[in-house]
PDB file of N, CA and C in Angstrom:
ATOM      1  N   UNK A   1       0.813  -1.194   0.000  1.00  0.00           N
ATOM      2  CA  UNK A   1       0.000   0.000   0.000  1.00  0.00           C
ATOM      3  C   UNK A   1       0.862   1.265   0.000  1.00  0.00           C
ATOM      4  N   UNK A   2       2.273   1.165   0.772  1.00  0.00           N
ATOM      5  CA  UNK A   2       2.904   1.953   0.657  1.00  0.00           C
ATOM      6  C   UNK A   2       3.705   2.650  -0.934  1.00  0.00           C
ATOM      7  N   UNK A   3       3.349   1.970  -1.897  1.00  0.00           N
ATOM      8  CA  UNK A   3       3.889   2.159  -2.986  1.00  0.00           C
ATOM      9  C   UNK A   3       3.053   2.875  -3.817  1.00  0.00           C
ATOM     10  N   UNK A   4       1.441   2.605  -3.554  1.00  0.00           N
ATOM     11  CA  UNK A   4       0.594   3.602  -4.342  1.00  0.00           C
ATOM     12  C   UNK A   4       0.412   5.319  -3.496  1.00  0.00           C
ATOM     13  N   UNK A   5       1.329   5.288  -2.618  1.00  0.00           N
ATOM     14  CA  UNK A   5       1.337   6.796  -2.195  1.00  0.00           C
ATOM     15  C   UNK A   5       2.304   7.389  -2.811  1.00  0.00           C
ATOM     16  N   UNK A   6       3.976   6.534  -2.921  1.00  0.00           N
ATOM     17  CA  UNK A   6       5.092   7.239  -3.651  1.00  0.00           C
ATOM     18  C   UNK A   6       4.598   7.650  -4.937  1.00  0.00           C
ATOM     19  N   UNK A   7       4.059   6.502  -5.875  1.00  0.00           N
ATOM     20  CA  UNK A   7       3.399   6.928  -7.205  1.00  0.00           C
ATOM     21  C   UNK A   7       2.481   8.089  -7.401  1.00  0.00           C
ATOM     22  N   UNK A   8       1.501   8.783  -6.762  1.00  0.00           N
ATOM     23  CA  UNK A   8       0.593   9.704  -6.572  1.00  0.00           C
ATOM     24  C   UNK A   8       1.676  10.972  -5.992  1.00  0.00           C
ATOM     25  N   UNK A   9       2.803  10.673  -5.022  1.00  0.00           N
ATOM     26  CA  UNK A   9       3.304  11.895  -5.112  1.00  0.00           C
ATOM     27  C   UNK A   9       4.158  12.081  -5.959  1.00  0.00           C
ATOM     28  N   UNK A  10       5.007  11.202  -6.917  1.00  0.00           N
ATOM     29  CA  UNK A  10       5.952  11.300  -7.912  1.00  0.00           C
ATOM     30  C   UNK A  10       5.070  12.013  -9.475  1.00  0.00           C
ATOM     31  N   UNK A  11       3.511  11.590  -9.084  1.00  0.00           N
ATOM     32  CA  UNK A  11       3.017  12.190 -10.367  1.00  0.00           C
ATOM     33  C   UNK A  11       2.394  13.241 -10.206  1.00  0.00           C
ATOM     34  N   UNK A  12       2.306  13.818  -8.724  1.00  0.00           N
ATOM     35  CA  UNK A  12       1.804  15.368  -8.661  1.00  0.00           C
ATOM     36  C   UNK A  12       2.900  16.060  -8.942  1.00  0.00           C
ATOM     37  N   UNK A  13       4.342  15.887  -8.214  1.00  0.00           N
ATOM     38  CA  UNK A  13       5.623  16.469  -9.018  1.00  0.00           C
ATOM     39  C   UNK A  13       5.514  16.482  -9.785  1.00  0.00           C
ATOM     40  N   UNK A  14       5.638  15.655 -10.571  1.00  0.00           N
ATOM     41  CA  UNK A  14       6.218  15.758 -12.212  1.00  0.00           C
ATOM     42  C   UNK A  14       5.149  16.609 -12.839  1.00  0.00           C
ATOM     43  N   UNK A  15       3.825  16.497 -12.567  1.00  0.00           N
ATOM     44  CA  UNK A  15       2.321  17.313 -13.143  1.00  0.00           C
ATOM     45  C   UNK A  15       2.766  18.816 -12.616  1.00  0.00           C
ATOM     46  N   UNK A  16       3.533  18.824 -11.172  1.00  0.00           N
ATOM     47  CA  UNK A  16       3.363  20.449 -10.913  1.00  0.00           C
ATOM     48  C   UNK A  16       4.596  20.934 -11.740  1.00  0.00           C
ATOM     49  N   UNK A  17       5.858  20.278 -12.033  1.00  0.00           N
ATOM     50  CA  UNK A  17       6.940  20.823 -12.689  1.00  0.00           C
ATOM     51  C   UNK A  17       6.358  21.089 -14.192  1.00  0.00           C
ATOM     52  N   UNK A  18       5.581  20.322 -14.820  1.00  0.00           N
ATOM     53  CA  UNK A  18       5.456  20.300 -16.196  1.00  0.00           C
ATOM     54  C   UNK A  18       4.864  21.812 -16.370  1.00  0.00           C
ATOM     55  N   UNK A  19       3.594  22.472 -15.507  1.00  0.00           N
ATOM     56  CA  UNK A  19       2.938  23.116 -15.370  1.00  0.00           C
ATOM     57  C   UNK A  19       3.743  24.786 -14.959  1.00  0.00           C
ATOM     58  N   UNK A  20       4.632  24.665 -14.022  1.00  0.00           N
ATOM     59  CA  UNK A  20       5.607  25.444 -12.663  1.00  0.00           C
ATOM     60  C   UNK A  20       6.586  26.296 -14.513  1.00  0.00           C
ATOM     61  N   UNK A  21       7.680  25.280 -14.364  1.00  0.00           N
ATOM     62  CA  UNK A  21       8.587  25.358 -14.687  1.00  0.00           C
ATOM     63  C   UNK A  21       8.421  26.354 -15.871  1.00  0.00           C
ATOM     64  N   UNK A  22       7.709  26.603 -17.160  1.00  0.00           N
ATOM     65  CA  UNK A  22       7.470  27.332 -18.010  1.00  0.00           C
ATOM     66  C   UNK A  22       6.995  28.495 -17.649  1.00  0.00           C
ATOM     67  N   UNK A  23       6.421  28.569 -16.465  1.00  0.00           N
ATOM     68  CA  UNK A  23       5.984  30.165 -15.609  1.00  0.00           C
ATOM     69  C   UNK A  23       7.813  30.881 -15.337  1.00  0.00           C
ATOM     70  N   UNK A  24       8.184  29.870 -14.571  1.00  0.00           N
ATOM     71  CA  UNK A  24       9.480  30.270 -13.963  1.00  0.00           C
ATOM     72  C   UNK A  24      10.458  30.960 -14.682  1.00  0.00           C
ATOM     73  N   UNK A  25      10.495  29.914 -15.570  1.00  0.00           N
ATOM     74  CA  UNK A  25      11.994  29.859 -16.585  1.00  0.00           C
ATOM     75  C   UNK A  25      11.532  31.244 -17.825  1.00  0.00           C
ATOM     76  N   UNK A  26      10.413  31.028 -18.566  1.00  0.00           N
ATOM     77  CA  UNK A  26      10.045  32.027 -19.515  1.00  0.00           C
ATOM     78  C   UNK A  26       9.432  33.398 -18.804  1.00  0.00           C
ATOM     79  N   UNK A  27      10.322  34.584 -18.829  1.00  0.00           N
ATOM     80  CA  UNK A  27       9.671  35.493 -17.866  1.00  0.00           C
ATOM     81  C   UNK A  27       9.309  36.839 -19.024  1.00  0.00           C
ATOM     82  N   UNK A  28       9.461  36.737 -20.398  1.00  0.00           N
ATOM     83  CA  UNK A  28       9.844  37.653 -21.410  1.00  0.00           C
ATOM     84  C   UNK A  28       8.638  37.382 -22.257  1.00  0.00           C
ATOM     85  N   UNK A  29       7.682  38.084 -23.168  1.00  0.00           N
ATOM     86  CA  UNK A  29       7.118  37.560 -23.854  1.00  0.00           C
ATOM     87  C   UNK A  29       7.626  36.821 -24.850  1.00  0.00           C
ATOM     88  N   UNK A  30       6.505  36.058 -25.387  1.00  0.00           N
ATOM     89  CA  UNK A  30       7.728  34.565 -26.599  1.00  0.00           C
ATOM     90  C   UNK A  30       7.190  35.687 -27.791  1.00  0.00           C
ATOM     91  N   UNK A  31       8.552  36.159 -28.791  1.00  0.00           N
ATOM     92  CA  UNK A  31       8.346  37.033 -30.239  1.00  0.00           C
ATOM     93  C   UNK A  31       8.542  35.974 -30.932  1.00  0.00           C
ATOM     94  N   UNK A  32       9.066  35.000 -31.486  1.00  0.00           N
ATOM     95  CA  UNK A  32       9.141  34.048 -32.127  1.00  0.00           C
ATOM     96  C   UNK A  32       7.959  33.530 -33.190  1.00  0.00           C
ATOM     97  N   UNK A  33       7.997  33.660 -34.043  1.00  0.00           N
ATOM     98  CA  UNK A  33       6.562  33.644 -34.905  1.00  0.00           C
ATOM     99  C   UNK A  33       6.427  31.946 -34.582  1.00  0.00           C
ATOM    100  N   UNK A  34       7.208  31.720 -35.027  1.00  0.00           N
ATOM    101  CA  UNK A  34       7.548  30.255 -35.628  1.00  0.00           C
ATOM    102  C   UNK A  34       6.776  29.048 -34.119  1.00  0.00           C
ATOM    103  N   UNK A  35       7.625  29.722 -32.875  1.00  0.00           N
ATOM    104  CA  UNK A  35       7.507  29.072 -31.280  1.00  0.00           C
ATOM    105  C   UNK A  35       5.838  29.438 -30.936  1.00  0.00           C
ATOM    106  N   UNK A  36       5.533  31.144 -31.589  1.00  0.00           N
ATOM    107  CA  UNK A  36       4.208  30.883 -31.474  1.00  0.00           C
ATOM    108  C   UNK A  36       3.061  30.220 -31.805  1.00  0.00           C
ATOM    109  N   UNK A  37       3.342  30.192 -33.370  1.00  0.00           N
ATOM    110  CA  UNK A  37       2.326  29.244 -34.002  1.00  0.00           C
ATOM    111  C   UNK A  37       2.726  27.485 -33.545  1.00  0.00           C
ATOM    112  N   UNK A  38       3.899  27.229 -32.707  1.00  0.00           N
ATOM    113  CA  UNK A  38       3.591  25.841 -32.541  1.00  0.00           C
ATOM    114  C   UNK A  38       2.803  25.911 -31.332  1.00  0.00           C
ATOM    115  N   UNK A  39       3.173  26.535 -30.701  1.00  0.00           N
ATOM    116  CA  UNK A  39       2.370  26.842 -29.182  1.00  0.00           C
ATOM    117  C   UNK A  39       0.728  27.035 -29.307  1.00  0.00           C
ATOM    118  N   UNK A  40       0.356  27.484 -30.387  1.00  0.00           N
ATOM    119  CA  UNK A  40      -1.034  27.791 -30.651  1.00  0.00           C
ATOM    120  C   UNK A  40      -1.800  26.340 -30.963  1.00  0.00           C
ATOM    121  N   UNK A  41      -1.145  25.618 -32.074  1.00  0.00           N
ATOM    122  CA  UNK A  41      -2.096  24.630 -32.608  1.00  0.00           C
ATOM    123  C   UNK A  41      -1.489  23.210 -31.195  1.00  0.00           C
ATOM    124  N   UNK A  42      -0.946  23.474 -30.136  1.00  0.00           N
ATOM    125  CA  UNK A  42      -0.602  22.139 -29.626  1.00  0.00           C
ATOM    126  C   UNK A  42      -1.810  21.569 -28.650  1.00  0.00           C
ATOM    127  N   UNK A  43      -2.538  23.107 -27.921  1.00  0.00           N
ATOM    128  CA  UNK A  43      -4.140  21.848 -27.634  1.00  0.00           C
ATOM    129  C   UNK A  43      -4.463  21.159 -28.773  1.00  0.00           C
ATOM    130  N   UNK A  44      -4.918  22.120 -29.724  1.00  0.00           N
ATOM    131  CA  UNK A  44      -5.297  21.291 -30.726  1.00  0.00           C
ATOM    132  C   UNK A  44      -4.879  19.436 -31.313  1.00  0.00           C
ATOM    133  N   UNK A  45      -3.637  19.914 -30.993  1.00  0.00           N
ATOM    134  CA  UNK A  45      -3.337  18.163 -31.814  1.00  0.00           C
ATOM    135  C   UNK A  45      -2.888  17.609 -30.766  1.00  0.00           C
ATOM    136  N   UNK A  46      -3.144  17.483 -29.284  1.00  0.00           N
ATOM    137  CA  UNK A  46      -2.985  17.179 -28.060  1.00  0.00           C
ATOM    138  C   UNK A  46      -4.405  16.437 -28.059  1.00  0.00           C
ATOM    139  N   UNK A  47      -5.441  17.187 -28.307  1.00  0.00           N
ATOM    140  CA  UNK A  47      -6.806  16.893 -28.123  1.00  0.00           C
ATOM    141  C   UNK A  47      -6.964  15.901 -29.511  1.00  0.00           C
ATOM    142  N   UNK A  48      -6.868  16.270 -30.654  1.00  0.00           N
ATOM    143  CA  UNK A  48      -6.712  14.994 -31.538  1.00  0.00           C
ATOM    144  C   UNK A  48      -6.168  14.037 -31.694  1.00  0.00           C
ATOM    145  N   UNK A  49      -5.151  13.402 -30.523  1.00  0.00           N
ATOM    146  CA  UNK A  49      -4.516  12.627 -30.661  1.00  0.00           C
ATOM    147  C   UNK A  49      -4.626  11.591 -29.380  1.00  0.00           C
ATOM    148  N   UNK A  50      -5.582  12.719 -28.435  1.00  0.00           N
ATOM    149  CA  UNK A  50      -6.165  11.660 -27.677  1.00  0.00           C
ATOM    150  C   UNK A  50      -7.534  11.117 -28.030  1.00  0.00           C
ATOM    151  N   UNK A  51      -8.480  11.861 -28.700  1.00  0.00           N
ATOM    152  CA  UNK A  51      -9.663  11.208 -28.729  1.00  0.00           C
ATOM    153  C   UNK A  51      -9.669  10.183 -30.165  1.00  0.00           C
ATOM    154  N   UNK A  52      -8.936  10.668 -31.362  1.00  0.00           N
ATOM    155  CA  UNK A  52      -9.155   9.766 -32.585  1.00  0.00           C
ATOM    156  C   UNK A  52      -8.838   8.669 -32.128  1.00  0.00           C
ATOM    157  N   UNK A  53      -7.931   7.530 -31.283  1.00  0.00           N
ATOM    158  CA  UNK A  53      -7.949   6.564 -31.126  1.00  0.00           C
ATOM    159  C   UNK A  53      -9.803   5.544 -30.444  1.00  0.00           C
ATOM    160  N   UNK A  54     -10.077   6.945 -29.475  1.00  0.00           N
ATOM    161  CA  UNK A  54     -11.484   6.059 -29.003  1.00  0.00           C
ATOM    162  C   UNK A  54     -12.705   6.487 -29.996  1.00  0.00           C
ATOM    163  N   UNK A  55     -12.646   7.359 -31.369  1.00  0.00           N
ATOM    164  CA  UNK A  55     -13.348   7.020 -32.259  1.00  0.00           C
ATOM    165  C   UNK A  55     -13.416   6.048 -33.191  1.00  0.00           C
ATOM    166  N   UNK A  56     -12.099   5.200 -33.180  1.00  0.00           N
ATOM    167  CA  UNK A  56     -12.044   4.135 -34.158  1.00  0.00           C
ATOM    168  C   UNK A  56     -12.678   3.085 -33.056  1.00  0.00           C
ATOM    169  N   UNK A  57     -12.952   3.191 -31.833  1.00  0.00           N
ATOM    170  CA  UNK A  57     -13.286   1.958 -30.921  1.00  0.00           C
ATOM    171  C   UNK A  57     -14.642   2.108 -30.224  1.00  0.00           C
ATOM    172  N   UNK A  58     -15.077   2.853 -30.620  1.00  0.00           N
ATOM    173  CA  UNK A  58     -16.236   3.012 -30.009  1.00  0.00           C
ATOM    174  C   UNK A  58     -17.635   2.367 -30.510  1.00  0.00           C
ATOM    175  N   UNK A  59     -17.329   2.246 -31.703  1.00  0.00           N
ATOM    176  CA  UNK A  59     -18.500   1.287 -32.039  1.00  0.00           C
ATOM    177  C   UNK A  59     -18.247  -0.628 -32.290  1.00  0.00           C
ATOM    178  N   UNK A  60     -18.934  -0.885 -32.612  1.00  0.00           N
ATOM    179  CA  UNK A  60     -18.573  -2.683 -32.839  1.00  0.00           C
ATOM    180  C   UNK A  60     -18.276  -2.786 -33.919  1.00  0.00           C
ATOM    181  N   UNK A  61     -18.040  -2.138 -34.789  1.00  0.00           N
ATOM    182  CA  UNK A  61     -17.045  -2.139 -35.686  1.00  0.00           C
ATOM    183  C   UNK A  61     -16.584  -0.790 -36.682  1.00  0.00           C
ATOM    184  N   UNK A  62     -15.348  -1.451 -36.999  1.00  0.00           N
ATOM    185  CA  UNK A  62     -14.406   0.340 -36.639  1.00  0.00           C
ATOM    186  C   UNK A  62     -14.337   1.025 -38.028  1.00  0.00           C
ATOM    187  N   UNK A  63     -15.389  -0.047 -39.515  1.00  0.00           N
ATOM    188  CA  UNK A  63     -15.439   0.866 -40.357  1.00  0.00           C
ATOM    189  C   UNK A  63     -16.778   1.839 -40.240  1.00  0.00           C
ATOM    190  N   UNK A  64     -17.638   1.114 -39.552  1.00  0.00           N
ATOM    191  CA  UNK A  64     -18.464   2.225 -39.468  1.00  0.00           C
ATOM    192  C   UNK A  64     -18.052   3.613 -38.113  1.00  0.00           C
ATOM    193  N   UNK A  65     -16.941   3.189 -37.489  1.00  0.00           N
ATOM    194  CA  UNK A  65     -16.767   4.203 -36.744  1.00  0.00           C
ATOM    195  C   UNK A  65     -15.964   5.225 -37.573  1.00  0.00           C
ATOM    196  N   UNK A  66     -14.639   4.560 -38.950  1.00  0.00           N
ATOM    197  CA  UNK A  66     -14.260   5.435 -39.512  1.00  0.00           C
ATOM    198  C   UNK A  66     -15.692   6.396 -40.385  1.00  0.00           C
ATOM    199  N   UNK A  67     -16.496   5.516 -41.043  1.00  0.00           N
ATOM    200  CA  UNK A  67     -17.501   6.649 -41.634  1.00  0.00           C
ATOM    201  C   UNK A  67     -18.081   7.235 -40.795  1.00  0.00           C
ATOM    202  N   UNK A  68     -18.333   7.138 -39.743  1.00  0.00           N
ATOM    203  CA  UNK A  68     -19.031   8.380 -38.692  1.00  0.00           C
ATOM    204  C   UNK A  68     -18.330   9.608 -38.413  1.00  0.00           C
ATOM    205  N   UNK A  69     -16.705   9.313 -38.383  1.00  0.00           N
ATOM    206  CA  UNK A  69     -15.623  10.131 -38.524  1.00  0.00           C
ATOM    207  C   UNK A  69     -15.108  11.261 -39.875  1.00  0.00           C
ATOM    208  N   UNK A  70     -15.360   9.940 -41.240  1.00  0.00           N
ATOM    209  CA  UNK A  70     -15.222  10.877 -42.546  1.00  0.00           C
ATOM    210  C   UNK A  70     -16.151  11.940 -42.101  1.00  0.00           C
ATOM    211  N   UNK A  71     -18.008  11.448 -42.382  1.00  0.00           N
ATOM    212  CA  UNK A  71     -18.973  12.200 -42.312  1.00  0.00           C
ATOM    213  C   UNK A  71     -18.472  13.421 -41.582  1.00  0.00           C
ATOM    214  N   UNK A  72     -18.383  13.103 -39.892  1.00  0.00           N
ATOM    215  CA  UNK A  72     -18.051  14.291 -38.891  1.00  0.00           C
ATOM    216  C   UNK A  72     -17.445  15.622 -39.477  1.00  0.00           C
ATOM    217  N   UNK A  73     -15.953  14.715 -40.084  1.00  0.00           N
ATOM    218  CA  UNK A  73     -14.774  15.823 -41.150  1.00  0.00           C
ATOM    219  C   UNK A  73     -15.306  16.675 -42.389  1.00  0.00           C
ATOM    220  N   UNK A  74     -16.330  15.709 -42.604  1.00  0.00           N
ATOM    221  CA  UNK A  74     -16.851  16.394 -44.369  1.00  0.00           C
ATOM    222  C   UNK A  74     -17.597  17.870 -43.082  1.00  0.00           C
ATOM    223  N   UNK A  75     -18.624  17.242 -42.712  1.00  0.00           N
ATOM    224  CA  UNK A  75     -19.502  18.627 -42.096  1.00  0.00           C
ATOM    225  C   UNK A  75     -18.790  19.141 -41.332  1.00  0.00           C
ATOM    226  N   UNK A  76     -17.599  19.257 -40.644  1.00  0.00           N
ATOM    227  CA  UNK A  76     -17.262  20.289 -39.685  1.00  0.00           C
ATOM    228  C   UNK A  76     -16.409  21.246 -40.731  1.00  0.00           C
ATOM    229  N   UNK A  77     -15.992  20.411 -42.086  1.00  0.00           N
ATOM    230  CA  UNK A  77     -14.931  21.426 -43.162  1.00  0.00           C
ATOM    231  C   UNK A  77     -16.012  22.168 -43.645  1.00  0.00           C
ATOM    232  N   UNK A  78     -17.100  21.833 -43.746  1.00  0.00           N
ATOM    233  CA  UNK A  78     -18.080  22.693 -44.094  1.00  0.00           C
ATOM    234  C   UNK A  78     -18.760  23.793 -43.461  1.00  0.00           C
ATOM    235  N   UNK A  79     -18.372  23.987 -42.178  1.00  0.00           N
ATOM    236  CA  UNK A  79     -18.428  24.503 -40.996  1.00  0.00           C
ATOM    237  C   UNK A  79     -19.692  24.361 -40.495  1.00  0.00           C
ATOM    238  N   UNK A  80     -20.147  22.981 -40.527  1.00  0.00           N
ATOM    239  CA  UNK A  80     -21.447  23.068 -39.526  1.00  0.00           C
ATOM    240  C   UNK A  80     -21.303  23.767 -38.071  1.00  0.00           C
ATOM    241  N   UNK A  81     -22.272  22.830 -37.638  1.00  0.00           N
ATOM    242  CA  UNK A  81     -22.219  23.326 -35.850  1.00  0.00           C
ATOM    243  C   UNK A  81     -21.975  22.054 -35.495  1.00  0.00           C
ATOM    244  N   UNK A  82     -21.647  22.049 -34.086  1.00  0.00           N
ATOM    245  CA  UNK A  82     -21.270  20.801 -32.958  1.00  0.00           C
ATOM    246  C   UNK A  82     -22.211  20.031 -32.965  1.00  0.00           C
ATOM    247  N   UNK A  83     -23.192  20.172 -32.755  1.00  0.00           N
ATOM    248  CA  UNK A  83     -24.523  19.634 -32.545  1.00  0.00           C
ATOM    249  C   UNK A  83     -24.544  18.907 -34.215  1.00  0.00           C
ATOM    250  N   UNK A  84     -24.607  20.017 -34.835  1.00  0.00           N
ATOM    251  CA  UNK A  84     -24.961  18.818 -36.795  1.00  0.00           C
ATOM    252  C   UNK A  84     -24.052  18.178 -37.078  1.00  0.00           C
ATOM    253  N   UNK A  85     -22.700  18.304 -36.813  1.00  0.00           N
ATOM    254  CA  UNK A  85     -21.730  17.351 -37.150  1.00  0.00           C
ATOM    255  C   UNK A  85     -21.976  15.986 -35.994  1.00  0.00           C
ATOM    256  N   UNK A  86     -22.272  16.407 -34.657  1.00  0.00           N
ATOM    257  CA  UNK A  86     -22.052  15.120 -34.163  1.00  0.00           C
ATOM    258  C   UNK A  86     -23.670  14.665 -34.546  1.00  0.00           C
ATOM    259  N   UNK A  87     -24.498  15.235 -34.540  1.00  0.00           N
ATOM    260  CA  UNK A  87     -25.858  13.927 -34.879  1.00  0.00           C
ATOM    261  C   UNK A  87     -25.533  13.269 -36.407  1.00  0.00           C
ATOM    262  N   UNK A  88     -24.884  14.038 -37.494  1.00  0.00           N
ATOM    263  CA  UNK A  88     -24.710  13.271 -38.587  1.00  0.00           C
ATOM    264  C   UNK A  88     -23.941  12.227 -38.211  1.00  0.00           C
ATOM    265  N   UNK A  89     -22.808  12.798 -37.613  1.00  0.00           N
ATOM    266  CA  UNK A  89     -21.855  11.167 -37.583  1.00  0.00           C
ATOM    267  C   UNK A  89     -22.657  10.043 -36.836  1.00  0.00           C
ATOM    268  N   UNK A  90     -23.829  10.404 -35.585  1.00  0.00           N
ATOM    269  CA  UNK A  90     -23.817   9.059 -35.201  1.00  0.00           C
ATOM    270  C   UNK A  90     -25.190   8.707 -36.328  1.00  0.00           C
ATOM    271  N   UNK A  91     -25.642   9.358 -36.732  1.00  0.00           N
ATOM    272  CA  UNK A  91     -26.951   8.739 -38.011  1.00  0.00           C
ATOM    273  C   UNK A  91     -26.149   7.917 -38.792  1.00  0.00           C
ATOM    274  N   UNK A  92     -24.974   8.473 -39.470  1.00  0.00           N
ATOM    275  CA  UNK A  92     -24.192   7.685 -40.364  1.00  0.00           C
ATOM    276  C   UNK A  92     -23.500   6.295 -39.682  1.00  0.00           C
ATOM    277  N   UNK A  93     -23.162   6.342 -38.553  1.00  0.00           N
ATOM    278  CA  UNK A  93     -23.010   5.088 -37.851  1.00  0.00           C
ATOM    279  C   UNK A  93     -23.950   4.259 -37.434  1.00  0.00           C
ATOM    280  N   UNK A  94     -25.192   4.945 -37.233  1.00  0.00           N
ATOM    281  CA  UNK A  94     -26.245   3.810 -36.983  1.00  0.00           C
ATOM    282  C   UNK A  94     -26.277   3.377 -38.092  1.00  0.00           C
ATOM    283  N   UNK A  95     -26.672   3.944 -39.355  1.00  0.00           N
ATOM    284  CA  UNK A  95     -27.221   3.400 -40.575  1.00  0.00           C
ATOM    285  C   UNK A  95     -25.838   2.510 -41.045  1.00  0.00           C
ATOM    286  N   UNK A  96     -24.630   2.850 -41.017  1.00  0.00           N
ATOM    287  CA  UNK A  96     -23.604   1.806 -41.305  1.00  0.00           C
ATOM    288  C   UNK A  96     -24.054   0.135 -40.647  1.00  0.00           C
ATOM    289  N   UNK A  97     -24.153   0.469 -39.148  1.00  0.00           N
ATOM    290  CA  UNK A  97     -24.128  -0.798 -38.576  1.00  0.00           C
ATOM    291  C   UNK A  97     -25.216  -1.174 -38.752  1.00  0.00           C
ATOM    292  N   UNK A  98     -26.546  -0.820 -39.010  1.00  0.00           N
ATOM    293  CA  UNK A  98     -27.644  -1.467 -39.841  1.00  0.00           C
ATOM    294  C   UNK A  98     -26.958  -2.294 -40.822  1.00  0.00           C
ATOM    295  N   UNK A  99     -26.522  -1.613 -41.696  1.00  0.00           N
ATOM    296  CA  UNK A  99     -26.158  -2.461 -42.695  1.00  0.00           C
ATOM    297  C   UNK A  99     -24.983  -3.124 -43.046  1.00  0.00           C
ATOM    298  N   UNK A 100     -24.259  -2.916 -42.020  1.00  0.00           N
ATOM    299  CA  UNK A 100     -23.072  -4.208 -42.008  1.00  0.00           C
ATOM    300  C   UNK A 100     -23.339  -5.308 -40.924  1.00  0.00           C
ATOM    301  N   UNK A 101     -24.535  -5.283 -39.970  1.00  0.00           N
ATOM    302  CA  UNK A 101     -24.939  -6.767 -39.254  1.00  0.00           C
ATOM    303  C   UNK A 101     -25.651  -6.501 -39.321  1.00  0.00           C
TER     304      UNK A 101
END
């Protein structure tokens, strides 16, 4: 039991340094075009790179989870809304898995 306390405090460290340390160390604004624009899109592909794996798994089978996904991509490039992109994708996934079992 004593080992799941070291682990919980070794990962609030490391969570508070990850967080700390970029306050500390960077005290100047960042001019860097280049450092900015990576800094801008990294929620972004932070957040896409955690959820696309549990869209390929979320349904019982993962080509209709990829077409729920194309669909999603076609209407959000189209700039739907949140709401119309996600009811199309799961219509397009129901109606997939209709018709693949």
């Amino acid at each position: 039991m004593k080992n799941i306390y070291i682990y919980i405090l070794i990962m609030a460290a490391v969570t508070y340094l990850i967080r700390m340390l970029p306050l500390a160390l960077i005290r100047t604004e960042i001019k860097n075009k280049y450092i900015k624009s990576f800094l801008y899109y990294v929620p972004y592909v932070t957040l896409s790179v955690m959820v696309f794996p549990a869209i390929l798994t979320a349904t019982q089978d993962p080509i209709s989870a990829f077409i729920g996904f194309l669909v999603a991509l076609i209407a959000a490039y189209f700039k739907q809304g949140l709401f119309t992109v996600s009811i199309l994708a799961c219509i397009s996934v129901f109606i997939t898995e209709l018709i693949i079992l």
